[in-house]
C-alpha atoms as a PDB file:
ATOM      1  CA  UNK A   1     -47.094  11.797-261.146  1.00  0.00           C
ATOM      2  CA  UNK A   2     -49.259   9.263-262.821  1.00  0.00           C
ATOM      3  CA  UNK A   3     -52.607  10.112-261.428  1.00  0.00           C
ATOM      4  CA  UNK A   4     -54.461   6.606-260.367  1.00  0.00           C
ATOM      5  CA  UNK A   5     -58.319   6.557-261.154  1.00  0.00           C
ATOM      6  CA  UNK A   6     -60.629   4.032-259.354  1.00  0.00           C
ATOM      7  CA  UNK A   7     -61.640   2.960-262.481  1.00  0.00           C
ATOM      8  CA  UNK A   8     -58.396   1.393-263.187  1.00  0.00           C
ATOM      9  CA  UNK A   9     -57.876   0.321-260.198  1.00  0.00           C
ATOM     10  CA  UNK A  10     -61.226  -1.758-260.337  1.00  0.00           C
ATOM     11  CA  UNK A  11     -60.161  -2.608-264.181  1.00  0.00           C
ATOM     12  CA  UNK A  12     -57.267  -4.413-262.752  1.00  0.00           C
ATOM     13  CA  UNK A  13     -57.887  -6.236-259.208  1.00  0.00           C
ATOM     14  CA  UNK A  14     -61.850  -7.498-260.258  1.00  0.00           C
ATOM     15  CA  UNK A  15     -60.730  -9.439-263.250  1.00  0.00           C
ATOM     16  CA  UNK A  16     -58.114 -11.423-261.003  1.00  0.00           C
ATOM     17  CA  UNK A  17     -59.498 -11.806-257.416  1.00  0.00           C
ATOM     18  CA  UNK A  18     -62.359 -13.459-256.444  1.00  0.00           C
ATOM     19  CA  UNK A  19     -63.452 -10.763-253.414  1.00  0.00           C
ATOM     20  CA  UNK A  20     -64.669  -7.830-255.548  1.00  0.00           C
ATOM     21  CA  UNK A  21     -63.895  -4.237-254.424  1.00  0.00           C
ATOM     22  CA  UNK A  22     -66.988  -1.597-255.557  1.00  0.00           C
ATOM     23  CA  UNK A  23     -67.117   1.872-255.210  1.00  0.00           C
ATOM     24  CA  UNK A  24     -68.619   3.259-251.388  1.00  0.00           C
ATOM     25  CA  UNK A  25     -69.445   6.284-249.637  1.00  0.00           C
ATOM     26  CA  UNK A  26     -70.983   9.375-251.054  1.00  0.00           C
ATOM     27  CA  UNK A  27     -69.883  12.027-252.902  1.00  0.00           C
ATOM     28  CA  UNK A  28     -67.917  13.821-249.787  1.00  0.00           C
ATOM     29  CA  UNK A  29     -66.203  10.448-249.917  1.00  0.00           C
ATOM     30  CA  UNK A  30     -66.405   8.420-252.120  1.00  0.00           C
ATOM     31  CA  UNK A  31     -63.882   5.478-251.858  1.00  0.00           C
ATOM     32  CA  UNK A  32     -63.724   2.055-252.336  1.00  0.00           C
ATOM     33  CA  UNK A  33     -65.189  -1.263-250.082  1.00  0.00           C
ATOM     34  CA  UNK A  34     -65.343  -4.726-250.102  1.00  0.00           C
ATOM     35  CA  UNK A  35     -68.799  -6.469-249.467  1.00  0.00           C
ATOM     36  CA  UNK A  36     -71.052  -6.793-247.378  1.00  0.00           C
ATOM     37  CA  UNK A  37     -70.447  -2.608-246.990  1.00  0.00           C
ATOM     38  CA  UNK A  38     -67.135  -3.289-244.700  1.00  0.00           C
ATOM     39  CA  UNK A  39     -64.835  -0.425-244.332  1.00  0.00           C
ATOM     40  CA  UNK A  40     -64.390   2.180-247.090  1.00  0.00           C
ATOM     41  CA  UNK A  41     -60.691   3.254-248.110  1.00  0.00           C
ATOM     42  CA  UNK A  42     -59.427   6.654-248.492  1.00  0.00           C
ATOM     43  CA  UNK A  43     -61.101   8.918-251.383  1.00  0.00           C
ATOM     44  CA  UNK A  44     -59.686   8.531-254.676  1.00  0.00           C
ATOM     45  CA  UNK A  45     -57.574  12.185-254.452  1.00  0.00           C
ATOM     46  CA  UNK A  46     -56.171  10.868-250.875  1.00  0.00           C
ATOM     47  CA  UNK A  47     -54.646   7.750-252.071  1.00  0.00           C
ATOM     48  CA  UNK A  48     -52.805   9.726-255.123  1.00  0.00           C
ATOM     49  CA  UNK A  49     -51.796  12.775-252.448  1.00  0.00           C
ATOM     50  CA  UNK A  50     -50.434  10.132-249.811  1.00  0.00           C
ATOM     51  CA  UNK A  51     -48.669   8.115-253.482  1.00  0.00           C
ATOM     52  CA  UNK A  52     -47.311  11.972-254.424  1.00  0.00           C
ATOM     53  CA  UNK A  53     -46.071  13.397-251.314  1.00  0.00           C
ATOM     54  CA  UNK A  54     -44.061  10.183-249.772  1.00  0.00           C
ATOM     55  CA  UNK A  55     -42.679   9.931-253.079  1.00  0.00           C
ATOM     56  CA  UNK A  56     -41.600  13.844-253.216  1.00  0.00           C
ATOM     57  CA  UNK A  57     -40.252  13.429-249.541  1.00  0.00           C
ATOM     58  CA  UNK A  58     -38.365  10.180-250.577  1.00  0.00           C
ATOM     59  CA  UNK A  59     -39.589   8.145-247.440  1.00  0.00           C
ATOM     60  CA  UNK A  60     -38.707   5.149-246.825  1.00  0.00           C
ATOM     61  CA  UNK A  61     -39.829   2.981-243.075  1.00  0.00           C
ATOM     62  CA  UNK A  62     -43.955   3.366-243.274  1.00  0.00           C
ATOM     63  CA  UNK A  63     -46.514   2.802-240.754  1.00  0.00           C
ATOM     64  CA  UNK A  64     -50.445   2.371-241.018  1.00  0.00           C
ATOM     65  CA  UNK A  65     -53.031   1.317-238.723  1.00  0.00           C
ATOM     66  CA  UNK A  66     -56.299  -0.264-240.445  1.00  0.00           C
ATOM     67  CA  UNK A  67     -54.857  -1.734-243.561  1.00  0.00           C
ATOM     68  CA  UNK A  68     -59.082  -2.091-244.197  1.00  0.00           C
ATOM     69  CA  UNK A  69     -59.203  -3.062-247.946  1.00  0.00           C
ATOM     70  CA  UNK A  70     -55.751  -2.754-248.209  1.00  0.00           C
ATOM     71  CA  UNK A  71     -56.204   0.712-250.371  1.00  0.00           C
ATOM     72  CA  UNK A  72     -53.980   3.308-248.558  1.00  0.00           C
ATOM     73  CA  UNK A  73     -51.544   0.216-248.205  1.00  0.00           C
ATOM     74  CA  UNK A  74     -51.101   0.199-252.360  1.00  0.00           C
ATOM     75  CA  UNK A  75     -50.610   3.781-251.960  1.00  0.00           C
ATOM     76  CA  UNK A  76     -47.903   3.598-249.695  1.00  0.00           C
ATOM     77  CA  UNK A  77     -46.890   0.500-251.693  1.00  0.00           C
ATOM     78  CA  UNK A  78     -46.640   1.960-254.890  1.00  0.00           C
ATOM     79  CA  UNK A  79     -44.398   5.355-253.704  1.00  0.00           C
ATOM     80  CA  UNK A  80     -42.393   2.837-251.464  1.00  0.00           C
ATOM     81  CA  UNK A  81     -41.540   0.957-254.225  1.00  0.00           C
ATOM     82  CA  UNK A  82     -40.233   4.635-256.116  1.00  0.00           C
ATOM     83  CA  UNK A  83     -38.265   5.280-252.782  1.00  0.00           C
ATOM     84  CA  UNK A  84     -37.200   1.663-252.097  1.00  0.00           C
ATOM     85  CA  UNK A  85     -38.856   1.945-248.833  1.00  0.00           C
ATOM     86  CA  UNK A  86     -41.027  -0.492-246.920  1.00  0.00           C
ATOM     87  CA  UNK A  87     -44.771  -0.084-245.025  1.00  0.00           C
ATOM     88  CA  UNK A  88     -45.931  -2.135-242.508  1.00  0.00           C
ATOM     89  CA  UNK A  89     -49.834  -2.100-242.571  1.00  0.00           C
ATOM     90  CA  UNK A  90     -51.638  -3.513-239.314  1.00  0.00           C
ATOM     91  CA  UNK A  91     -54.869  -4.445-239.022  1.00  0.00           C
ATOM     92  CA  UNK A  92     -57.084  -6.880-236.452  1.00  0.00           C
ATOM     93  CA  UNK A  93     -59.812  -7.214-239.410  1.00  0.00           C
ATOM     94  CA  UNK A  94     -62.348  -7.407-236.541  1.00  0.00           C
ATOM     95  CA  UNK A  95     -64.924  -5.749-237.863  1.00  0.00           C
ATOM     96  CA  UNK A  96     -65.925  -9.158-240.923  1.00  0.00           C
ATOM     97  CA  UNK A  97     -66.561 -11.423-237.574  1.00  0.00           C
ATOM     98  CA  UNK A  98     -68.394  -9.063-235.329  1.00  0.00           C
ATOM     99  CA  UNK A  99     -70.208  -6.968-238.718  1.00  0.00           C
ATOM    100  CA  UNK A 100     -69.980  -3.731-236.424  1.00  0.00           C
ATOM    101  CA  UNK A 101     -67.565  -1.091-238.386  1.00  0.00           C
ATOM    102  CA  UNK A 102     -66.115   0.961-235.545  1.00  0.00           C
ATOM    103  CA  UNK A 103     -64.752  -1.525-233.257  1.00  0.00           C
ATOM    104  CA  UNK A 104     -62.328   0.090-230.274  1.00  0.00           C
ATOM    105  CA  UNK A 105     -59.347  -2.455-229.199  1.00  0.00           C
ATOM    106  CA  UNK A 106     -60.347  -5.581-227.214  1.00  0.00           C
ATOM    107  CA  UNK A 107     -56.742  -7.268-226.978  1.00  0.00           C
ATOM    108  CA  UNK A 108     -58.783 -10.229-225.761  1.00  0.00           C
ATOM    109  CA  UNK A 109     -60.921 -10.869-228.916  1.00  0.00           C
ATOM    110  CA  UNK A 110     -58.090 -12.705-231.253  1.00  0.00           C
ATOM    111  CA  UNK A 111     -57.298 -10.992-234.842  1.00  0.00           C
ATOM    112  CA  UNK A 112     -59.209 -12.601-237.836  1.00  0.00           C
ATOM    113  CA  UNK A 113     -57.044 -14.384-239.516  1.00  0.00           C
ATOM    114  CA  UNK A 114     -59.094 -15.373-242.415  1.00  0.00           C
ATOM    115  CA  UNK A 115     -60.158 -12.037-243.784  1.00  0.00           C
ATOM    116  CA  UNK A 116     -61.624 -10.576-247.003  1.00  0.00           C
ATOM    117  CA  UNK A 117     -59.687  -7.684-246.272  1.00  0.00           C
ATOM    118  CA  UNK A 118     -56.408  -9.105-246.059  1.00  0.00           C
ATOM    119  CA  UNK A 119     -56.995 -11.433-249.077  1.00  0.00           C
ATOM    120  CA  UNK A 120     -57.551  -8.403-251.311  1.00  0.00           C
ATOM    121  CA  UNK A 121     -55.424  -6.849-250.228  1.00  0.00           C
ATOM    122  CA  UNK A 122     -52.512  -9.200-250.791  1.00  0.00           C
ATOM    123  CA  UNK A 123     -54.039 -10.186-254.250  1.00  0.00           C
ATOM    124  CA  UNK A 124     -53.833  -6.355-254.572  1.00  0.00           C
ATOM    125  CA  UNK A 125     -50.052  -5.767-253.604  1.00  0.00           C
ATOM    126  CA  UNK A 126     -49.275  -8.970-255.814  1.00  0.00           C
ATOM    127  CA  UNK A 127     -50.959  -7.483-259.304  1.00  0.00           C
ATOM    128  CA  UNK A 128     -48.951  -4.178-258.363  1.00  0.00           C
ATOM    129  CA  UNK A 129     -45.762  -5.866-257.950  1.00  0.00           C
ATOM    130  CA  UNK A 130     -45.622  -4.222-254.178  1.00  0.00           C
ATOM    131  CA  UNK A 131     -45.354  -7.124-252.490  1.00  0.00           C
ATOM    132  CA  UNK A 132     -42.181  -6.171-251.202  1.00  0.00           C
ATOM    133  CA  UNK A 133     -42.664  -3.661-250.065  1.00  0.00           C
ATOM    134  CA  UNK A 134     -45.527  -3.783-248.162  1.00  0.00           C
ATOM    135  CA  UNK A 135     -45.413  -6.195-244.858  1.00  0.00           C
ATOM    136  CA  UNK A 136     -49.207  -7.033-243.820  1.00  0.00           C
ATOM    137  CA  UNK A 137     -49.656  -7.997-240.269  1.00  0.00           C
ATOM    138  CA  UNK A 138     -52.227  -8.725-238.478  1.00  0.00           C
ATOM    139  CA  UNK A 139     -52.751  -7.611-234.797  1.00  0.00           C
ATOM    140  CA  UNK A 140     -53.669  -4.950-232.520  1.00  0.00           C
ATOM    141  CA  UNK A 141     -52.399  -1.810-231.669  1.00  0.00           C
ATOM    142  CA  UNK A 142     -50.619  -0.927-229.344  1.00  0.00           C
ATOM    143  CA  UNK A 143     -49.738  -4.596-227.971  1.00  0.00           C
ATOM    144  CA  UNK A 144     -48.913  -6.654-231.342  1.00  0.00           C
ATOM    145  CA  UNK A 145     -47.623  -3.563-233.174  1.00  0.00           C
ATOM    146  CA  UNK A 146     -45.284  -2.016-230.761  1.00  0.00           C
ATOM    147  CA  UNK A 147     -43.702  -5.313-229.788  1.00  0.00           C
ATOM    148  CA  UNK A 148     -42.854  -5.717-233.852  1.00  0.00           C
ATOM    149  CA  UNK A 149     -41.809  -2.720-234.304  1.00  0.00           C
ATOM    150  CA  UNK A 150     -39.241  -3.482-231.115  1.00  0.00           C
ATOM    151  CA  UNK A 151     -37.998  -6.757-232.572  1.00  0.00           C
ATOM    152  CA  UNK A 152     -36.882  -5.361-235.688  1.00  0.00           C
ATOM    153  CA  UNK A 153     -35.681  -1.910-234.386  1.00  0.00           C
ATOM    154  CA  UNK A 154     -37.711   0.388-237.022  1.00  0.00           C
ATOM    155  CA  UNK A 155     -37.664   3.829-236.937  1.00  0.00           C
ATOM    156  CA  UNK A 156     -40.258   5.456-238.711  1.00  0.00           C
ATOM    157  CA  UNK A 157     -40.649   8.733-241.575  1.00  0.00           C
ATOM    158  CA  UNK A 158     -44.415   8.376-242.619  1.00  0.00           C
ATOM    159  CA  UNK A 159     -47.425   7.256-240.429  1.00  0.00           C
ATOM    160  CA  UNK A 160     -50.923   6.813-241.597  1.00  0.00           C
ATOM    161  CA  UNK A 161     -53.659   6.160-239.058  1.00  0.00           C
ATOM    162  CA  UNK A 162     -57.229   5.441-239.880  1.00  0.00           C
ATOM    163  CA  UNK A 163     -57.912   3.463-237.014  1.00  0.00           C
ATOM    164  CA  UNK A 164     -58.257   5.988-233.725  1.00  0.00           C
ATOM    165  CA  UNK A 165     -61.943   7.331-234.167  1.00  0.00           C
ATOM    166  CA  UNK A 166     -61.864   9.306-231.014  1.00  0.00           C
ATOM    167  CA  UNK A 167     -59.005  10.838-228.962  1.00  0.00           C
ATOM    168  CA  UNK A 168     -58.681   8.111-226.366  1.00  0.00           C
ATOM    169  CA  UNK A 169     -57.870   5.485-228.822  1.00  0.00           C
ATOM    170  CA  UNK A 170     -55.783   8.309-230.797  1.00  0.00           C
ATOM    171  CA  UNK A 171     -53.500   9.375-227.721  1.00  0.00           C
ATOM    172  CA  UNK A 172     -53.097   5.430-227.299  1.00  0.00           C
ATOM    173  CA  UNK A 173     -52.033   4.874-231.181  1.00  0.00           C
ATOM    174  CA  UNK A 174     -49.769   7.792-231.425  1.00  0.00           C
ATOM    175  CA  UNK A 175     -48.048   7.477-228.021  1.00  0.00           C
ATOM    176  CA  UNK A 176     -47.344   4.263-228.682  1.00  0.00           C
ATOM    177  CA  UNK A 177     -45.785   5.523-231.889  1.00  0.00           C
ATOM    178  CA  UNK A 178     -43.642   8.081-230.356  1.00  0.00           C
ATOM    179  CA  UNK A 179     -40.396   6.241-229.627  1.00  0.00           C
ATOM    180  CA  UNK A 180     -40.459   5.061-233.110  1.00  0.00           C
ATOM    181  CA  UNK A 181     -40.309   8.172-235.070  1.00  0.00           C
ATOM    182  CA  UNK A 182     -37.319   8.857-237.026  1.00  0.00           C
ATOM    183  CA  UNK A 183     -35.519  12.465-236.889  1.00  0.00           C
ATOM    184  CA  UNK A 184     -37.534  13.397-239.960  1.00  0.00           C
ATOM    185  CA  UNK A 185     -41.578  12.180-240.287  1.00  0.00           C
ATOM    186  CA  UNK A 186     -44.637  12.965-242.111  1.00  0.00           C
ATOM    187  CA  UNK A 187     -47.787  11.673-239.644  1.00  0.00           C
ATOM    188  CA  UNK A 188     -51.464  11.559-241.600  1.00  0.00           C
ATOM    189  CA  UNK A 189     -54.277  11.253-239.542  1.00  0.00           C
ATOM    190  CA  UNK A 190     -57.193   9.868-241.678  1.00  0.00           C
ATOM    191  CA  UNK A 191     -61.027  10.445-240.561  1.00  0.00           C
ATOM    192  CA  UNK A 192     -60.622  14.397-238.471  1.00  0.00           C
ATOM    193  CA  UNK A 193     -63.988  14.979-238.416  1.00  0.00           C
ATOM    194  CA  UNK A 194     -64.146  12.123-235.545  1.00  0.00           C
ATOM    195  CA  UNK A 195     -62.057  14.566-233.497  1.00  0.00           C
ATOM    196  CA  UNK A 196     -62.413  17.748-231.182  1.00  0.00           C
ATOM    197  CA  UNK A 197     -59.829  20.542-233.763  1.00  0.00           C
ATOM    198  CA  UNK A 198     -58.803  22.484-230.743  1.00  0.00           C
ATOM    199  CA  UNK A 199     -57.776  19.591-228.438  1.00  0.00           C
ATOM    200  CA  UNK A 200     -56.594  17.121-231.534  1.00  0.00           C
ATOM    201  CA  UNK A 201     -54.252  20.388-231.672  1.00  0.00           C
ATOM    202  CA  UNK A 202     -53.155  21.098-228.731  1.00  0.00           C
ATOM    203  CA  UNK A 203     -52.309  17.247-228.213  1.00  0.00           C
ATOM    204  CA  UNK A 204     -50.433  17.364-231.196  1.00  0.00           C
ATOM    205  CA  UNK A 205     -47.826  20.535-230.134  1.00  0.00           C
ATOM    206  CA  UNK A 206     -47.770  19.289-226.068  1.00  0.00           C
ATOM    207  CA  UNK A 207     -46.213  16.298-227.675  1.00  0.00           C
ATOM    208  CA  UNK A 208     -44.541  17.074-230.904  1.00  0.00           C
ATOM    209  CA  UNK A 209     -44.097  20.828-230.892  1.00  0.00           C
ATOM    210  CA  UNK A 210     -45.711  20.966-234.535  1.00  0.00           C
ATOM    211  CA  UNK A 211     -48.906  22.400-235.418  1.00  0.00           C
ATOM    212  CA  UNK A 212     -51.219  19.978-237.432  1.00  0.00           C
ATOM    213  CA  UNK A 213     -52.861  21.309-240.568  1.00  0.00           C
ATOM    214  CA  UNK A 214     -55.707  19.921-242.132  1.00  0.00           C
ATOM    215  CA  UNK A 215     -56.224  19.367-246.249  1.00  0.00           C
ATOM    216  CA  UNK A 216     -58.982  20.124-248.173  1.00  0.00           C
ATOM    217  CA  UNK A 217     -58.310  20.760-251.218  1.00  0.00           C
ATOM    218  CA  UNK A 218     -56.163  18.315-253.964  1.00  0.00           C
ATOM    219  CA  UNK A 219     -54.595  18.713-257.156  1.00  0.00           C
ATOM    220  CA  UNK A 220     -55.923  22.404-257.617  1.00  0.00           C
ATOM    221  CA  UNK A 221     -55.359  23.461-261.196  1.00  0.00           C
ATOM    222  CA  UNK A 222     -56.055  20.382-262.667  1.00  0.00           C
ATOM    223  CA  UNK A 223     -58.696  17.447-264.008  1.00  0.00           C
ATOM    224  CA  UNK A 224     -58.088  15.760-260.808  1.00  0.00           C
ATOM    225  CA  UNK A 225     -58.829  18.543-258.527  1.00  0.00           C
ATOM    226  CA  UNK A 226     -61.000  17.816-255.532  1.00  0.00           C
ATOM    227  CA  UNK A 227     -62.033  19.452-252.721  1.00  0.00           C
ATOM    228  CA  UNK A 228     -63.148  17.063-249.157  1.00  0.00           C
ATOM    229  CA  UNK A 229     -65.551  17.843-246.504  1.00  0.00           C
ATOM    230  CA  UNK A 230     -63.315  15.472-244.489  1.00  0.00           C
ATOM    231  CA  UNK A 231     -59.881  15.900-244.430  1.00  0.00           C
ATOM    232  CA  UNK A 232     -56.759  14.241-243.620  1.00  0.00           C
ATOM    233  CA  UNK A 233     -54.387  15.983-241.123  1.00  0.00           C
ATOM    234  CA  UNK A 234     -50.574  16.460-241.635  1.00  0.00           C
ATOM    235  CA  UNK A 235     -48.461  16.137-238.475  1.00  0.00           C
ATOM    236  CA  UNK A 236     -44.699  17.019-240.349  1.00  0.00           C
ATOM    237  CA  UNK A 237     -41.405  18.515-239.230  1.00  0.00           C
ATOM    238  CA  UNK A 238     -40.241  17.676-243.240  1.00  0.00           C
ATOM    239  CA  UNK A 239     -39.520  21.506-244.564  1.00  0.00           C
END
């Protein structure tokens, strides 16, 4: 796999875009966010684990919830475009007209429409040629993205959510994902540290009879390899 820096990622989308990505975080972290300090992405090691391993597991019907800047969706972009797959990345965008980061659903405040975040990341998707294979929409879960998944009868292998920062909004998410999944699915859960292990767990097998692991470590063995303080978690029945 062609291993993806930030650096090259900034080399290519500031030069042509006139919202500017720049590194964020800290060093646990450390991923990238549009101004003024609006959601950071997944690390640099997540986004080339998430390219690798949908790529290796040749899926094909994505999910995500919080598209954000747009970074995990050029992930799941890029390996989509290997499989010949498609992600649909949903996102209200909320947070550039209230400035609060963490913002739980309010179906009665309407999307924003007019975001940095979707802006970069279409410009994004367009200088990687993933335009096709990424579908941005922009709504709330589990009203607007339910009732499009329904209308055009998608049944799902890979799931990334970043959205859910506690378990309430996470048993809401993923329930309303359930009837969606296809026979085979890898489900990444972005942000863990938000959650209670033991009942994020036992959630998990009351609903899916699989046992969630979390990842640490990335790319052991080589220049690339990192270790996180906050890991994703896998939710897979893919052998």
């Amino acid at each position: 796999m062609n291993y993806i820096t930030w650096d090259s990622i900034l080399e290519t989308v500031n030069p042509n875009c006139d919202v500017q990505l720049s590194r964020g975080g800290h060093e646990l972290h450390g991923g990238l966010q549009l101004p003024p300090g609006l959601p950071i992405s997944v690390s640099e090691a997540e986004f080339n684990y998430l390219r690798q391993f949908i790529e290796e597991n040749n899926l094909r019907s994505g999910f995500e919830l919080a598209t954000g800047t747009g970074i995990s969706a050029l992930a799941g972009g890029l390996a989509m475009k290997r499989t010949g797959g498609k992600l649909i990345s949903f996102d209200s965008y909320i947070e550039e007209s209230t400035g609060i980061i963490h913002v739980n659903t309010n179906a009665n405040m309407p999307p924003y429409m007019n975001s940095l975040g979707f802006r970069i990341s279409s410009k994004m998707l367009e200088l990687y040629d993933c335009q096709d294979h990424v579908d941005l929409q922009c709504g709330w879960s589990p009203t607007d993205t339910t009732s499009y998944l329904e209308a055009n009868k998608i049944r799902l292998d890979y799931v990334f959510l970043d959205c859910p920062k506690d378990m309430t909004d996470f048993r809401r998410d993923m329930n309303s994902l359930l009837p969606f999944l296809g026979d085979r699915f890898a489900i990444f859960v972005h942000d863990t540290h938000c959650y209670n292990w033991v009942e994020f767990s036992q959630y998990i097998e009351g609903i899916l009879n699989i046992t969630p692991v979390r990842i640490h470590e990335y790319f052991p063995g080589t220049q690339h390899h990192q270790v996180k303080h906050f890991p994703l978690a896998r939710i897979s029945n893919l052998k």
